[in-house]
Structure formats: structure tokens, C-alpha cells
PDB file of N, CA and C in Angstrom:
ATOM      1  N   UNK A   1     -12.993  -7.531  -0.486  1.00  0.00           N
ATOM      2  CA  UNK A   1     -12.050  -8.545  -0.071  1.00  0.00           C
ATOM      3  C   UNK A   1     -11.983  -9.629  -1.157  1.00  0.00           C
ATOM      4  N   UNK A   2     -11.106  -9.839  -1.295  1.00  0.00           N
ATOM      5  CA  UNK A   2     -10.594 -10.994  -2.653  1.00  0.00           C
ATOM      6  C   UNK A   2     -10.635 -12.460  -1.778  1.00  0.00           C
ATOM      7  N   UNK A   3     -11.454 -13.402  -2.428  1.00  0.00           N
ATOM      8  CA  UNK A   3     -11.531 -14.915  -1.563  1.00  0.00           C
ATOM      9  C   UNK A   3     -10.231 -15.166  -2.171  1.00  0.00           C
ATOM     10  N   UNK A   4      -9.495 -16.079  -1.263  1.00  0.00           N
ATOM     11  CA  UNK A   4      -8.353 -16.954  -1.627  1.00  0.00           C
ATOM     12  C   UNK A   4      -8.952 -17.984  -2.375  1.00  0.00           C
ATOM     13  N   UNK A   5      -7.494 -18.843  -3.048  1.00  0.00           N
ATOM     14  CA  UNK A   5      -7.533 -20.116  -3.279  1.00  0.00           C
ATOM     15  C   UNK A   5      -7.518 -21.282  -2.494  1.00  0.00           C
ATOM     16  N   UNK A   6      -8.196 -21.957  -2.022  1.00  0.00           N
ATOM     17  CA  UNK A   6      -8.094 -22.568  -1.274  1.00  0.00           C
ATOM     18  C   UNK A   6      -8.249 -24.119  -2.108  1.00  0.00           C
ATOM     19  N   UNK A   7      -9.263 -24.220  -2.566  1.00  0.00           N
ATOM     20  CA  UNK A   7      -9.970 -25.461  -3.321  1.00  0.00           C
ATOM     21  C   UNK A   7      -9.983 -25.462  -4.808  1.00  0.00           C
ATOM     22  N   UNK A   8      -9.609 -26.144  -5.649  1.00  0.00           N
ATOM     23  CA  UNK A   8      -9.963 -26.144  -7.417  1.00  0.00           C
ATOM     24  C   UNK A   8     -11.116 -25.484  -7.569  1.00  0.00           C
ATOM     25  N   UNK A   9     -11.263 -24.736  -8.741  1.00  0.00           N
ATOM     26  CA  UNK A   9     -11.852 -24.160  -9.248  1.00  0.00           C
ATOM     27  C   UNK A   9     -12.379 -24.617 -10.628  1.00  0.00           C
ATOM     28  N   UNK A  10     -13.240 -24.974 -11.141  1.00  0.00           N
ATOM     29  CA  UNK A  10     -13.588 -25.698 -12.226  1.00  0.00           C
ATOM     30  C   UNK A  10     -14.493 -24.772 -13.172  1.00  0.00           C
ATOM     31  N   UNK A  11     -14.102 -25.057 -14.469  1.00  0.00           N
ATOM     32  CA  UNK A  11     -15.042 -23.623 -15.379  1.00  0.00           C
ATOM     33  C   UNK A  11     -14.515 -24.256 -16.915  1.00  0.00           C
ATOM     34  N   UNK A  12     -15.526 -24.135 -17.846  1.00  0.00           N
ATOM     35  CA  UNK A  12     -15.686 -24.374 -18.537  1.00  0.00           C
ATOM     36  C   UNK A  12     -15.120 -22.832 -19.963  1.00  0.00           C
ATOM     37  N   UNK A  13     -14.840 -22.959 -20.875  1.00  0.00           N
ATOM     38  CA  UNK A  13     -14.848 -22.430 -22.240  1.00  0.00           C
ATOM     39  C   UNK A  13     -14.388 -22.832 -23.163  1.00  0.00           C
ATOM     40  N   UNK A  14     -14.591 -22.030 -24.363  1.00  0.00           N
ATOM     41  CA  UNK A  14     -15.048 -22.144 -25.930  1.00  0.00           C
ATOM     42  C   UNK A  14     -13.897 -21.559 -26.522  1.00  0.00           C
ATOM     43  N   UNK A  15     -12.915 -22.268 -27.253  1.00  0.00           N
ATOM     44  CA  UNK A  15     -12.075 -21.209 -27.914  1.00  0.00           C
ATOM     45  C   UNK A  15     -12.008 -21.930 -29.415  1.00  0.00           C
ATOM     46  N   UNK A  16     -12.348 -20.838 -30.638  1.00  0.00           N
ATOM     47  CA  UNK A  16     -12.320 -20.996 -31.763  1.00  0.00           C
ATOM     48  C   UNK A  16     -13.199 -22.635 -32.222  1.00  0.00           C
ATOM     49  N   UNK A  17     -14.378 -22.562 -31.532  1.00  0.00           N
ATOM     50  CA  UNK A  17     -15.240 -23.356 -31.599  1.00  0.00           C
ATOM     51  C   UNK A  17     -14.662 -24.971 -30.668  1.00  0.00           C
ATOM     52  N   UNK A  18     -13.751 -24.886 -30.001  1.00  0.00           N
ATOM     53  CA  UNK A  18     -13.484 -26.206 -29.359  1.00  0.00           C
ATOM     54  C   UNK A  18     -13.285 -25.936 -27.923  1.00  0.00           C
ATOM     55  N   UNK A  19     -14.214 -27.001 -27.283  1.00  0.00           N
ATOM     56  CA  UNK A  19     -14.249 -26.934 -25.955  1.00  0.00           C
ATOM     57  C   UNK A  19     -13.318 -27.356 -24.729  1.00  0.00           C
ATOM     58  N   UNK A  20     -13.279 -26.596 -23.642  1.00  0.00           N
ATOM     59  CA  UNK A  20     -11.814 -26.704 -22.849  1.00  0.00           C
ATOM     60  C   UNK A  20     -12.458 -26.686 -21.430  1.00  0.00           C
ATOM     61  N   UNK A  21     -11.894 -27.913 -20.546  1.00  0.00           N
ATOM     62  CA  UNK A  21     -12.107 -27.817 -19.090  1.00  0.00           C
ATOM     63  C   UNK A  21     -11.066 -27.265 -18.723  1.00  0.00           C
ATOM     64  N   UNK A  22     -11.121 -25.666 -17.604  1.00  0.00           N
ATOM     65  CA  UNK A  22      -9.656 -25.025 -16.934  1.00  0.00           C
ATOM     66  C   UNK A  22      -9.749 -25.655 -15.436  1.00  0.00           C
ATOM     67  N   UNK A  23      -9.234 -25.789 -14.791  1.00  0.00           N
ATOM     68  CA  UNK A  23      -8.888 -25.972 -13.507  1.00  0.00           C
ATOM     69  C   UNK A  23      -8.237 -25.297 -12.877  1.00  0.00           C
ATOM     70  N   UNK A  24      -8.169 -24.694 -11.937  1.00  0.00           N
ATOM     71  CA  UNK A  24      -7.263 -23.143 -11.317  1.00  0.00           C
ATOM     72  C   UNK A  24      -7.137 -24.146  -9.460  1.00  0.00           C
ATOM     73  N   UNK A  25      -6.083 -24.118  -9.788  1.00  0.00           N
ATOM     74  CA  UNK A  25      -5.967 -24.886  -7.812  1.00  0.00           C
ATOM     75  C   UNK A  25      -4.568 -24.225  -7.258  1.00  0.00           C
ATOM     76  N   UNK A  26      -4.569 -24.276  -6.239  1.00  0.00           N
ATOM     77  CA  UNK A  26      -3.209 -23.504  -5.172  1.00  0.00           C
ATOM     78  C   UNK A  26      -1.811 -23.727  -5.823  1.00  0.00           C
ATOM     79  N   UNK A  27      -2.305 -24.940  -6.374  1.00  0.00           N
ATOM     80  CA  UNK A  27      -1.173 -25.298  -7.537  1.00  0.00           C
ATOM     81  C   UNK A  27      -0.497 -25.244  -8.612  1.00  0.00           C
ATOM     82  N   UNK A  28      -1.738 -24.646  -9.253  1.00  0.00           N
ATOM     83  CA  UNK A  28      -1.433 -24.027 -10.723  1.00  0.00           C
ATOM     84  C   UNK A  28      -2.545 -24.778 -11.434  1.00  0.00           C
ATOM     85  N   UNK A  29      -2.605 -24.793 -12.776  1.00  0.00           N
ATOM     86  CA  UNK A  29      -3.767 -24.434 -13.826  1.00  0.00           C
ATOM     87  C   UNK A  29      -3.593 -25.408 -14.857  1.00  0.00           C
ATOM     88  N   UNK A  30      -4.757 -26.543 -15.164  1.00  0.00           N
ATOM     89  CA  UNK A  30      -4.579 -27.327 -15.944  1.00  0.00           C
ATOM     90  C   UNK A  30      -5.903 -26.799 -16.623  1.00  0.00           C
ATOM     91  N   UNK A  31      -5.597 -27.305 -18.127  1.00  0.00           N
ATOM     92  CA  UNK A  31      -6.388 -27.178 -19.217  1.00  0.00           C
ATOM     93  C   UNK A  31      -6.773 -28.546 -20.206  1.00  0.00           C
ATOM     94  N   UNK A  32      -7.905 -28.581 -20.242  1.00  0.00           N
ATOM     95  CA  UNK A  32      -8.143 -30.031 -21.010  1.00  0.00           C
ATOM     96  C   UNK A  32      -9.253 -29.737 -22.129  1.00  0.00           C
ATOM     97  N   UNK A  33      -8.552 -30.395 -23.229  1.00  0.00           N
ATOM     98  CA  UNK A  33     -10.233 -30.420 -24.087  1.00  0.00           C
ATOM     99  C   UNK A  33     -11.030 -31.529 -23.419  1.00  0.00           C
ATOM    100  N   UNK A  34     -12.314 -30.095 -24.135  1.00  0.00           N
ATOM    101  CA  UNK A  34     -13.871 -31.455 -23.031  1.00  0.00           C
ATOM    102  C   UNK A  34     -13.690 -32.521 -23.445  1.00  0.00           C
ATOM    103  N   UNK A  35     -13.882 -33.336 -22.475  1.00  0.00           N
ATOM    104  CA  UNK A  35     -14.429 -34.757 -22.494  1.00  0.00           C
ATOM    105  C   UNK A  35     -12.893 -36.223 -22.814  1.00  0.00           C
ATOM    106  N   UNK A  36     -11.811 -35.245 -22.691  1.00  0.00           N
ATOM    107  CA  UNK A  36     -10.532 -35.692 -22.729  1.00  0.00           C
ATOM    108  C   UNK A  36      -9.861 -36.372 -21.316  1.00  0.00           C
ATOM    109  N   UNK A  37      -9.006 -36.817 -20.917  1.00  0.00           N
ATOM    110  CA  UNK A  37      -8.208 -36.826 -19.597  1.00  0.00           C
ATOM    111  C   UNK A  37      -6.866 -35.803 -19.395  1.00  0.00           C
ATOM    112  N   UNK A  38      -5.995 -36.222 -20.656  1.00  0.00           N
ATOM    113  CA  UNK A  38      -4.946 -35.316 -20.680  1.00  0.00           C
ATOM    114  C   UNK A  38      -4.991 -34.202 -21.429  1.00  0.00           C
ATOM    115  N   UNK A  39      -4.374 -33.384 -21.011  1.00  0.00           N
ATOM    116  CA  UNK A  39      -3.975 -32.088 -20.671  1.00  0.00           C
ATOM    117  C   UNK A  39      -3.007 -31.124 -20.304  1.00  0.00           C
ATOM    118  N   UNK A  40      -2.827 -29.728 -20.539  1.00  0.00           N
ATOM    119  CA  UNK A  40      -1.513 -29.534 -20.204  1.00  0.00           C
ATOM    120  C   UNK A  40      -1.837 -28.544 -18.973  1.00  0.00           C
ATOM    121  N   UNK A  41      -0.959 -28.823 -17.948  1.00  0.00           N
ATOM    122  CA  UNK A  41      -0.887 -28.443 -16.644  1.00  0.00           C
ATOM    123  C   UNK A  41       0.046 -27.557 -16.635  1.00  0.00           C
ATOM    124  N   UNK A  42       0.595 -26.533 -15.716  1.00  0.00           N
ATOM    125  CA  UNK A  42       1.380 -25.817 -15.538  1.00  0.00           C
ATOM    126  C   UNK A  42       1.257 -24.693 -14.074  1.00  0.00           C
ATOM    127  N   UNK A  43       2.424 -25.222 -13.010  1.00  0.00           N
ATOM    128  CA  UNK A  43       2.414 -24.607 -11.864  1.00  0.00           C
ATOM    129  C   UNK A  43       2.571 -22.972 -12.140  1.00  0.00           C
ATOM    130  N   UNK A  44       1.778 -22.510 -10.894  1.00  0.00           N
ATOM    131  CA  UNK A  44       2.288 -21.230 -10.744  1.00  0.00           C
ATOM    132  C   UNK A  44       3.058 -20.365 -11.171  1.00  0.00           C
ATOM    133  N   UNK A  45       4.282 -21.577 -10.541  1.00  0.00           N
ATOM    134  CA  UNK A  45       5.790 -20.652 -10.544  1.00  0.00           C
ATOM    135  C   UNK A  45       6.259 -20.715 -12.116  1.00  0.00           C
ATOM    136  N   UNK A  46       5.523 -21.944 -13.045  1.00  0.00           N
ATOM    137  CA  UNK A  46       5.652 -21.789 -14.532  1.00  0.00           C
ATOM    138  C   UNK A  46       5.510 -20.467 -14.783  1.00  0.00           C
ATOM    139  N   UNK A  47       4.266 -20.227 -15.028  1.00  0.00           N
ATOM    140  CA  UNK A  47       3.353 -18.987 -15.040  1.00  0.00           C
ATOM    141  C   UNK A  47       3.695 -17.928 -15.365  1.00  0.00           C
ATOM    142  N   UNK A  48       4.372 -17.568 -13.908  1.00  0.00           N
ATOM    143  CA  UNK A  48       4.960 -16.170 -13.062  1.00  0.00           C
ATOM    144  C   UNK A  48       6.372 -16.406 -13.237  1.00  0.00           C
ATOM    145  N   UNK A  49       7.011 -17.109 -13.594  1.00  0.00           N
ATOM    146  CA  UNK A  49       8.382 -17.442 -13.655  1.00  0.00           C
ATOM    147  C   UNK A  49       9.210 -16.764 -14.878  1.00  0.00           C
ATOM    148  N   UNK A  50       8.230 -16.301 -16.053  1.00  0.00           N
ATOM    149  CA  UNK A  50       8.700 -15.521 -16.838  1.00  0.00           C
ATOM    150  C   UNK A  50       8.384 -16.356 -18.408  1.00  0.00           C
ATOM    151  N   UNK A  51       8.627 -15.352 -19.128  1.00  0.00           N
ATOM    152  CA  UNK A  51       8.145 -16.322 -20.509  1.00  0.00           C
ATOM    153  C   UNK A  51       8.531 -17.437 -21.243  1.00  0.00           C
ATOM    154  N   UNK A  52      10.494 -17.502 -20.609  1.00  0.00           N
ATOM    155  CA  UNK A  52      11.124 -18.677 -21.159  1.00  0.00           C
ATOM    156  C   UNK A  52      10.297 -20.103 -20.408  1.00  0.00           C
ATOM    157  N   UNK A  53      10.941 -19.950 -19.191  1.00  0.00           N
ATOM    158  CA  UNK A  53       9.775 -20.999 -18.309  1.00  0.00           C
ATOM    159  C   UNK A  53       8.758 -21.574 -19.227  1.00  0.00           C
ATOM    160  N   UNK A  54       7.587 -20.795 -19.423  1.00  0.00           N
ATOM    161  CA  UNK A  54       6.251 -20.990 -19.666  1.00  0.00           C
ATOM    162  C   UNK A  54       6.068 -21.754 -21.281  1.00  0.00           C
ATOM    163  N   UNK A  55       6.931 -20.866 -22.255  1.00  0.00           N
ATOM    164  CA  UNK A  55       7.633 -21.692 -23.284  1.00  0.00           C
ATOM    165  C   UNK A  55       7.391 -23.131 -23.099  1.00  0.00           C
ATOM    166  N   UNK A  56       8.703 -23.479 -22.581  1.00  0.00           N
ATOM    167  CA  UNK A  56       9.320 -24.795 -22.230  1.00  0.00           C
ATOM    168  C   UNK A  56       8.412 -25.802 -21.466  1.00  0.00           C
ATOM    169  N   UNK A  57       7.674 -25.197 -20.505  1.00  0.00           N
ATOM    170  CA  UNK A  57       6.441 -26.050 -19.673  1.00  0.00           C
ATOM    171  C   UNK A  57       5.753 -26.148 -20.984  1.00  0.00           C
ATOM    172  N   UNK A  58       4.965 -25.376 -21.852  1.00  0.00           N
ATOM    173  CA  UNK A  58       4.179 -25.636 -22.725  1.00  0.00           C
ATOM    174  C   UNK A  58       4.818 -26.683 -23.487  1.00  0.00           C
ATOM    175  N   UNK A  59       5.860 -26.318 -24.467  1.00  0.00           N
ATOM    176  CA  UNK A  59       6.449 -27.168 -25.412  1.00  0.00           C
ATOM    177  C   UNK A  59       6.487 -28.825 -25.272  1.00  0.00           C
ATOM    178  N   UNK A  60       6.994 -28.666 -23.738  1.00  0.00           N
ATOM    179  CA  UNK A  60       7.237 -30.042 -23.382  1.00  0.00           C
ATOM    180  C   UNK A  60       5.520 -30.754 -22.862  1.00  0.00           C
ATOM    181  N   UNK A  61       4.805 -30.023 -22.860  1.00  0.00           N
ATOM    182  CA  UNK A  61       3.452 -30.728 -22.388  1.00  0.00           C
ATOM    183  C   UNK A  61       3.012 -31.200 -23.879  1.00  0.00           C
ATOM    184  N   UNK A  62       2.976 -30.642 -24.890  1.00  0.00           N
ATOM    185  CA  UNK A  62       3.235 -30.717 -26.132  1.00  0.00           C
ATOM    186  C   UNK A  62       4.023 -31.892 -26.859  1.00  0.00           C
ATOM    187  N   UNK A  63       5.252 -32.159 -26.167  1.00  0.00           N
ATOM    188  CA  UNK A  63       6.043 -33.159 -26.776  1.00  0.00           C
ATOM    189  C   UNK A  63       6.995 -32.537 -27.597  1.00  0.00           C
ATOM    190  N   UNK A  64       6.812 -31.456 -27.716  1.00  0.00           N
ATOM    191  CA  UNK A  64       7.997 -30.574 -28.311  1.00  0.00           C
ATOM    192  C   UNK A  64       9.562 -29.948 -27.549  1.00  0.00           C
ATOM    193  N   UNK A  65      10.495 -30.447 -28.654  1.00  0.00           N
ATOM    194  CA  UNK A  65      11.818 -30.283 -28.126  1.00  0.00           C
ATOM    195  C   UNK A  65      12.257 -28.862 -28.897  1.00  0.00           C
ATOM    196  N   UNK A  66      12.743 -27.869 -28.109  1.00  0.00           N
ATOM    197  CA  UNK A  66      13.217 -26.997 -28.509  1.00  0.00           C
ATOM    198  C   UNK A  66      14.676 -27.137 -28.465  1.00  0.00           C
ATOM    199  N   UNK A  67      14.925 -26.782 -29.952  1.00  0.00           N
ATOM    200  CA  UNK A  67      16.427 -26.914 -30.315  1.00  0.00           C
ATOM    201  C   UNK A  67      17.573 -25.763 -29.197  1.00  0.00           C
ATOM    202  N   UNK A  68      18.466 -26.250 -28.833  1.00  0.00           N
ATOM    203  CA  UNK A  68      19.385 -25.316 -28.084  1.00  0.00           C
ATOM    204  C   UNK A  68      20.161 -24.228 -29.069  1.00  0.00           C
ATOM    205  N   UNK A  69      19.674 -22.942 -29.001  1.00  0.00           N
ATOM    206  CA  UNK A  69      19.933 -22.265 -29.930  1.00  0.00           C
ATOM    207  C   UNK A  69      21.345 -20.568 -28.906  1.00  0.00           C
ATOM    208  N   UNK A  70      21.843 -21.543 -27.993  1.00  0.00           N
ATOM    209  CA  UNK A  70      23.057 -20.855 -27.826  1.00  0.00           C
ATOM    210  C   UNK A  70      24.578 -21.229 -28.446  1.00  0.00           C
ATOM    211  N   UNK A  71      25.627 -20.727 -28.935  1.00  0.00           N
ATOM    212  CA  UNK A  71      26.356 -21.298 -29.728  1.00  0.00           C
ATOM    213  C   UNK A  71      27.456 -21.564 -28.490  1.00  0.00           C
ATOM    214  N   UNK A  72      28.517 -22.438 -28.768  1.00  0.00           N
ATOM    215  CA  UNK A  72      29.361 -22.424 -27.857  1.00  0.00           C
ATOM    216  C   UNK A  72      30.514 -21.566 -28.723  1.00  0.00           C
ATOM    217  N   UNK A  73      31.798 -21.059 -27.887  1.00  0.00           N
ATOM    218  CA  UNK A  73      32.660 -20.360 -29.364  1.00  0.00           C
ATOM    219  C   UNK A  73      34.030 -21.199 -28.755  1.00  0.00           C
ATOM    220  N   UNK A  74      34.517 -21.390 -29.555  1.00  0.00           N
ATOM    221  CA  UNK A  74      36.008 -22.036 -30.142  1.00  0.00           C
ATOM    222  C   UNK A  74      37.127 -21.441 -29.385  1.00  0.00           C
TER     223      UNK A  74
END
């Protein structure tokens, strides 16, 4: 039987020598370097929503503007 989510989940790792608090809650999944406050968060439905979504949640947690790269035509 698989436990639900019910409550945050808190866990620690190491990527390319720098340390990261994850958080996993009913809500979706924030990531922080240790010993930081902010962080980039991202719901569920980010997630699972497909890769453009997840993009754009990232980018913008980031501060990054992605250029609109559809053309309009004449």
C-alpha cells in the first residue's frame, strides 16, 4: 500500500557539490539551497501539466523572461 500525502515531506540533497532543502506537500514541491529562504516552488499541476508549463514556472522563479517566439503573419 502506497502512504498518501498528507503532510510536507522534508529531505535533504547534494547536487554537484551544493546543498538543497526539497519539500514535497499536497501542493507541490519547493526547492531551496541549504540554509537560504527563497526558492523555487512549483505546484503539481506545474509539474504534470506538461513541459511548456514547467519551463515557464521555472524561468519565471528564475526571473527569466522568455521571448515570444510565435510570429504573427501580415
Amino acid at each position: 500500500m502506497i502512504t498518501p500525502l498528507a503532510a510536507p515531506l522534508k529531505r535533504s540533497i547534494s547536487v554537484d557539490g551544493h546543498d538543497y532543502t526539497v519539500v514535497m506537500s499536497p501542493e507541490g514541491i519547493r526547492i531551496t539551497p541549504k540554509g537560504k529562504r527563497k526558492g523555487s516552488e512549483f505546484t503539481w499541476q506545474q509539474l504534470l501539466g506538461g513541459g511548456s508549463a514547467l519551463v515557464d514556472a521555472l524561468n519565471a522563479s528564475l526571473g527569466v523572461v522568455r521571448p515570444n517566439t510565435e510570429r504573427i503573419s501580415s
